[in-house]
Protein backbone atom coordinates (compact mmCIF):
# COMPACT_ATOMS: atom_id res chain seq x y z
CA UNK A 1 2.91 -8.17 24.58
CA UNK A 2 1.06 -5.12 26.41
CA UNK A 3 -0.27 -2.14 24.23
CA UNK A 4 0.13 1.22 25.83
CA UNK A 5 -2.88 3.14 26.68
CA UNK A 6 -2.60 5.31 23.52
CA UNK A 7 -2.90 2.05 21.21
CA UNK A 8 -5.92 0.46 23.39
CA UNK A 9 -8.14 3.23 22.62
CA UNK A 10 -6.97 3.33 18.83
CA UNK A 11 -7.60 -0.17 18.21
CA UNK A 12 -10.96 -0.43 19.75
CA UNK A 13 -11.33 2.76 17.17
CA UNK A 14 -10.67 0.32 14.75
CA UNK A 15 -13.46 -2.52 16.18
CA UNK A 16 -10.45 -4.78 17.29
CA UNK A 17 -11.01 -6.37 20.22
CA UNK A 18 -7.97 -7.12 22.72
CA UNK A 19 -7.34 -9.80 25.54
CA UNK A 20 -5.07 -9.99 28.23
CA UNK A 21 -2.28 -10.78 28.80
CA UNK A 22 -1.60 -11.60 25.54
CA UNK A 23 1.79 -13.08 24.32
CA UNK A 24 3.99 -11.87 21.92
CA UNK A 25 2.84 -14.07 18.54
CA UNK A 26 6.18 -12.82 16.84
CA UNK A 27 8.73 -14.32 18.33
CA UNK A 28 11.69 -14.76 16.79
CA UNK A 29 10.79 -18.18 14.69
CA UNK A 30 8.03 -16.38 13.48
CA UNK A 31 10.28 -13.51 11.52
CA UNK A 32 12.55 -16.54 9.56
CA UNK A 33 12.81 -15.00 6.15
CA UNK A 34 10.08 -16.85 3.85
CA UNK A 35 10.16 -17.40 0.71
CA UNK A 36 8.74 -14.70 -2.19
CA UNK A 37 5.34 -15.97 -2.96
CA UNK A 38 5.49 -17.08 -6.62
CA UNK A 39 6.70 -13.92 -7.98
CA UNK A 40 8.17 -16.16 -11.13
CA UNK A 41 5.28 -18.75 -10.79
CA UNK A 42 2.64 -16.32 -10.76
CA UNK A 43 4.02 -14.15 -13.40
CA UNK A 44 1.99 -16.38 -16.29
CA UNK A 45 -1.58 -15.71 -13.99
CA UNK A 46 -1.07 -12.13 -13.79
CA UNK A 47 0.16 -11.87 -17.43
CA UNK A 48 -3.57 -12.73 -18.23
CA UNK A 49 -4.85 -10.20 -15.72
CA UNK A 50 -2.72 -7.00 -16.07
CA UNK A 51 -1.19 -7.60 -19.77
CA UNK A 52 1.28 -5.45 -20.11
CA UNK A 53 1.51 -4.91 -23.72
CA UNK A 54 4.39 -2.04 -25.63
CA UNK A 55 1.60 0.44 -26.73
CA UNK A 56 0.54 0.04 -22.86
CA UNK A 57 3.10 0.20 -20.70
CA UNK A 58 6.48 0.16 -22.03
CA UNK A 59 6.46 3.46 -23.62
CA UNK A 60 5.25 5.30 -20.52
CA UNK A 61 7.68 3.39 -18.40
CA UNK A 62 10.37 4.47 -21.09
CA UNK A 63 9.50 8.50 -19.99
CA UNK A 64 8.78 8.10 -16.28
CA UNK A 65 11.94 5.53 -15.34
CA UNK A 66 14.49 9.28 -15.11
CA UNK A 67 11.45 11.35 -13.75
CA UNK A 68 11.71 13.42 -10.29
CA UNK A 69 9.02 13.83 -7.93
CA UNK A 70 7.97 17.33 -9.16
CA UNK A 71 8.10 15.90 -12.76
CA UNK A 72 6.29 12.75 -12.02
CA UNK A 73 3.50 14.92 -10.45
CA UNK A 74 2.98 16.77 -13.26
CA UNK A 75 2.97 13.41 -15.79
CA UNK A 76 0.08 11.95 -13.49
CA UNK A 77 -1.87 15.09 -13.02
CA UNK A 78 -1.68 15.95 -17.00
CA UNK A 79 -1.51 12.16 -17.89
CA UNK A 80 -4.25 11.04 -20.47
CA UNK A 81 -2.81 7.40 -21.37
CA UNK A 82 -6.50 5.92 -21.07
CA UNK A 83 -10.00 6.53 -20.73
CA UNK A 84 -10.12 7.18 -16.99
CA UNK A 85 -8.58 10.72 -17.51
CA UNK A 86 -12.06 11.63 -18.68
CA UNK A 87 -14.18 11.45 -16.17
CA UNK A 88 -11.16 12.54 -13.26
CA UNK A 89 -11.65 15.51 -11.35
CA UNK A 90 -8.04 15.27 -10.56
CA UNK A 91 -5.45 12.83 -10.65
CA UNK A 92 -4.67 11.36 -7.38
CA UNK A 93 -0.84 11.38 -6.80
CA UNK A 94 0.26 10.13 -3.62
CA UNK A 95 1.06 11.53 0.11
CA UNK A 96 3.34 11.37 3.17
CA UNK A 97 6.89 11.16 3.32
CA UNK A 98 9.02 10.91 0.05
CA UNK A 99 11.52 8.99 2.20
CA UNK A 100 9.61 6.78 4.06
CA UNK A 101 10.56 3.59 5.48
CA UNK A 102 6.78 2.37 5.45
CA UNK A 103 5.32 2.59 1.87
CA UNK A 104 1.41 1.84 1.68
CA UNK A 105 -0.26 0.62 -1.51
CA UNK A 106 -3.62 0.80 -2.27
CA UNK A 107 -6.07 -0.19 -5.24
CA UNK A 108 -7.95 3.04 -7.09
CA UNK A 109 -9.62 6.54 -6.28
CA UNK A 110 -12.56 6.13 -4.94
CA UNK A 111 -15.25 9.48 -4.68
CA UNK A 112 -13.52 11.66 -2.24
CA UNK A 113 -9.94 10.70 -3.42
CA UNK A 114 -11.27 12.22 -6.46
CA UNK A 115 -12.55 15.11 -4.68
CA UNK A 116 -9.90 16.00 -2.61
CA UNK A 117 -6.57 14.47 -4.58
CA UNK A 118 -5.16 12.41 -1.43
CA UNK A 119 -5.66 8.72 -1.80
CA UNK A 120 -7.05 6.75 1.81
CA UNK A 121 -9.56 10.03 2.41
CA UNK A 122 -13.07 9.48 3.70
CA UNK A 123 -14.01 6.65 6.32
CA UNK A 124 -11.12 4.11 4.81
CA UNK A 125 -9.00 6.96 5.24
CA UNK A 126 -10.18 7.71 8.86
CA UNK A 127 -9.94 3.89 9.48
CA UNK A 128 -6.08 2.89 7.75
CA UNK A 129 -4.93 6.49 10.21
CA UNK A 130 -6.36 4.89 12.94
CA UNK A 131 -4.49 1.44 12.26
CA UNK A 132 -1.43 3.43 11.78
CA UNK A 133 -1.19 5.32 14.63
CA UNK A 134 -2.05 2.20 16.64
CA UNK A 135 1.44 1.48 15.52
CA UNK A 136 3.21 4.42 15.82
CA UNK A 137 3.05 5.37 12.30
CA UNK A 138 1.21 8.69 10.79
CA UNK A 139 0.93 10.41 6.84
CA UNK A 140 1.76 13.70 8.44
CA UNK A 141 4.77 15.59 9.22
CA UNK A 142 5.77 15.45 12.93
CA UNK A 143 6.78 18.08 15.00
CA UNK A 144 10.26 17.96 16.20
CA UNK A 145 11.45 14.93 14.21
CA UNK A 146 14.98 14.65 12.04
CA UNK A 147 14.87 13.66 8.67
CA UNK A 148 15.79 9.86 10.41
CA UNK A 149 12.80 10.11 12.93
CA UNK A 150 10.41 11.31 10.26
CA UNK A 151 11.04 8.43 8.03
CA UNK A 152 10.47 6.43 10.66
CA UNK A 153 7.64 7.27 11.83
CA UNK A 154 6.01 8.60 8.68
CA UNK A 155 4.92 6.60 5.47
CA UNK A 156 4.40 6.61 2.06
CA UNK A 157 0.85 6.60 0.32
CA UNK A 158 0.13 5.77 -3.42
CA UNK A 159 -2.58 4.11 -5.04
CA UNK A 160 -1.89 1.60 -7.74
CA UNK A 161 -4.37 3.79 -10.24
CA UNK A 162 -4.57 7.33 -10.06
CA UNK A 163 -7.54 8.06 -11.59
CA UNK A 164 -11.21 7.09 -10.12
CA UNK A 165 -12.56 4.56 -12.20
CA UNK A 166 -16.11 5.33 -12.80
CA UNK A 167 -18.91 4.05 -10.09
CA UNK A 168 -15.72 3.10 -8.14
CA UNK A 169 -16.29 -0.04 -10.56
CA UNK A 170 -12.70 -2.35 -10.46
CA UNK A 171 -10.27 -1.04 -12.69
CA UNK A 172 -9.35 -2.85 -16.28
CA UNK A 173 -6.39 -4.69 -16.93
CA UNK A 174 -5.57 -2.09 -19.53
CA UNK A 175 -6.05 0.91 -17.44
CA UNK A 176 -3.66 -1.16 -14.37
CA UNK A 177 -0.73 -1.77 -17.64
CA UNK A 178 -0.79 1.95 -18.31
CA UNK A 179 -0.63 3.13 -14.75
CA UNK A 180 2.00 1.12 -13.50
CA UNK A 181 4.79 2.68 -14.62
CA UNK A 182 3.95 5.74 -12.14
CA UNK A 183 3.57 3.14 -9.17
CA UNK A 184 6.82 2.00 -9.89
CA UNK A 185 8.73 5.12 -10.04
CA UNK A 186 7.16 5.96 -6.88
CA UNK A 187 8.36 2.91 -5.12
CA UNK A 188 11.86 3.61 -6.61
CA UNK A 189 11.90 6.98 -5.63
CA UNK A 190 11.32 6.28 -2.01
CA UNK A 191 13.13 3.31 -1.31
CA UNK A 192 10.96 1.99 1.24
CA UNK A 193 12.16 -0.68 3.78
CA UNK A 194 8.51 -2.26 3.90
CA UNK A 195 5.86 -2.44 1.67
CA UNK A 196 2.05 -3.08 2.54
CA UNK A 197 -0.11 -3.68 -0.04
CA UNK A 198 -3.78 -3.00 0.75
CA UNK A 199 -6.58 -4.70 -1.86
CA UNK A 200 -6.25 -7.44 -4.31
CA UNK A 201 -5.12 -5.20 -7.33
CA UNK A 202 -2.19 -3.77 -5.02
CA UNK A 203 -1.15 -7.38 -4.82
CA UNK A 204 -1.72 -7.93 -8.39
CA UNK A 205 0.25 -5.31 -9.41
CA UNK A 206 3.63 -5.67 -7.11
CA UNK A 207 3.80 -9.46 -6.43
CA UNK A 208 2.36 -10.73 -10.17
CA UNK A 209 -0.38 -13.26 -8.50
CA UNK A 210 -3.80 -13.82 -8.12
CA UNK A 211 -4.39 -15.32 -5.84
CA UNK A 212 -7.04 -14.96 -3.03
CA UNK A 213 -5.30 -11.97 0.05
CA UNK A 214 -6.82 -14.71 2.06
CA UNK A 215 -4.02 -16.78 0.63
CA UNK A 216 -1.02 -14.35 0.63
CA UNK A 217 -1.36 -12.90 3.84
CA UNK A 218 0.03 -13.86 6.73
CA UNK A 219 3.68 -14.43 5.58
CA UNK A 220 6.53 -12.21 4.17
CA UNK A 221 6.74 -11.60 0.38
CA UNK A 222 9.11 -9.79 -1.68
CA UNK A 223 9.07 -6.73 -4.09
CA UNK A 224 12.54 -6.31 -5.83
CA UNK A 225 14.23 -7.57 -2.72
CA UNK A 226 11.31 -5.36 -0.21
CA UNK A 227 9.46 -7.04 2.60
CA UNK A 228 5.78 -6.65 1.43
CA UNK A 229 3.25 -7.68 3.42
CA UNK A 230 -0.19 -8.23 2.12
CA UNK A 231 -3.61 -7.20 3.72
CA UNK A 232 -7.21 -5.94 3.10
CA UNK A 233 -8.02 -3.02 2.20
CA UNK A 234 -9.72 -0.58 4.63
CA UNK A 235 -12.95 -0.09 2.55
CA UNK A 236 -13.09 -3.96 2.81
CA UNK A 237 -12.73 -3.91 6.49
CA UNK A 238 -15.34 -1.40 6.69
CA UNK A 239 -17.74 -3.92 5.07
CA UNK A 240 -16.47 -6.94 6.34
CA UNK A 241 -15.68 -5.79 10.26
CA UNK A 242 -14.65 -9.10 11.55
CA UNK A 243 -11.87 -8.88 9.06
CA UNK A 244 -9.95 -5.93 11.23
CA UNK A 245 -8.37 -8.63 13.67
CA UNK A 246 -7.08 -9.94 10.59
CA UNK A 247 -5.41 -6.61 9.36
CA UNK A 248 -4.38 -5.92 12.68
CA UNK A 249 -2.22 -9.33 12.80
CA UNK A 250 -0.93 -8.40 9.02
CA UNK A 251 0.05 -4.67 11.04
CA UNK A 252 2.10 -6.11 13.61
CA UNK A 253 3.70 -8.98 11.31
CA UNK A 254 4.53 -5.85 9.12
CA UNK A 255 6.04 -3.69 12.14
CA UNK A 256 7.84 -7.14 13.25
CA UNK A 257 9.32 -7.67 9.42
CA UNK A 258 10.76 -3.74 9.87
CA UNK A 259 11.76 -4.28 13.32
CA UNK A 260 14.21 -7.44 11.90
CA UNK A 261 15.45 -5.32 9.19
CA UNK A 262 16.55 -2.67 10.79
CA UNK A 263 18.39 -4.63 13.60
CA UNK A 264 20.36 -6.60 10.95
């Protein structure tokens, strides 16, 4: 497979380095459906990480399951369901097409998410646009596009909590049971036709497992009958910079998975 100039000069943005010529490593044997990684077998694990208890979650889930986008908005930005509405400057909802194909998960607010309200801002920001546009893929409307073409080629963004946890510290299981219910009404809402989740409480939180992302990715899961692929998370590659090849692989498995669906 040969990259166009455009994503050459995006990828060695992101620190990948490329070889050529370089074959095509998905073929078709490598897009076989797999199967979902323990979504039933991992549901006990998770149970013990993200309990998801009726004062939690099932309530909130109960108000939010008939909700709108404008209404949803408003129940995260005025939502005080735990502690981490507190210390907020604002609520961090979610960006990019509402109809997306491409759906992107990540983990929590960190310091400028909570400054500016847009989740993936900052340098992870700057680094997960660069990995999408090495693939064709953007957060931002797109000049001259139908609504067809803009799902396309836009995605979805939405952070699994959407409140910054103080000190960017991880986020409790309680605070992950009580936030959920938004993540999922934003995943029905926009129906994506791929799913990439980005950090290990992403993955906790849509495929019910934890285990290691070194583990999971690499292969095809499911969410409610969604391709989701798993990867690192772009403040994680920004520590761990020999990671990015990595990501990059889990990118083009990702834009393979689509490319199947959409030609069945």
């Amino acid at each position: 497979m040969r990259w166009s100039e455009r994503q050459v000069v995006m990828l060695r943005e992101m620190g990948v380095r490329l070889w050529e010529p370089q074959p095509d490593p998905f073929g078709a044997d490598d897009l076989t459906p797999r199967p979902p990684a323990g979504r039933e077998a991992g549901a006990a694990v998770m149970a013990a990480a993200v309990p998801v208890t009726a004062n939690a979650t099932s309530v909130v889930l109960g108000a939010v399951t008939s909700m709108g986008w404008d209404e949803l908005r408003e129940a995260v930005v005025g939502c005080t369901a735990c502690g981490l509405c507190k210390g907020r400057r604002q609520a961090v909802f979610g960006v990019g097409n509402q109809r997306a194909d491409w759906m992107i998960v990540g983990e929590a607010p960190g310091e400028q998410e909570d400054i500016q309200g847009e989740p993936f801002v900052g340098k992870s920001g700057q680094l997960l646009d660069n990995m999408l546009r090495a693939i064709g893929l953007g957060r931002a409307d797109l000049p001259g596009d139908d609504a067809e073409a803009a799902a396309a080629r836009q995605v979805y963004i939405a952070n699994t909590i959407k409140c910054r946890p103080p000190g960017n510290r991880n986020p409790e299981p309680d605070e992950l049971a009580r936030c959920e219910p938004f993540l999922v009404r934003q995943l029905q809402l926009v129906q994506p036709k791929i799913i990439v989740a980005m950090g290990r409480f992403a993955v906790q939180s849509l495929l019910r497992s934890s285990e290691p992302i070194g583990r999971l990715r690499g292969r095809v899961h499911q969410y409610q009958g969604v391709p989701l692929i798993v990867t690192y998370h772009p403040a994680y590659l920004l520590r761990n910079p020999e990671e990015k090849a990595k990501a990059w692989d889990d990118l083009c498995l990702a834009r393979a998975t689509a490319a199947a669906g959409a030609a069945a």
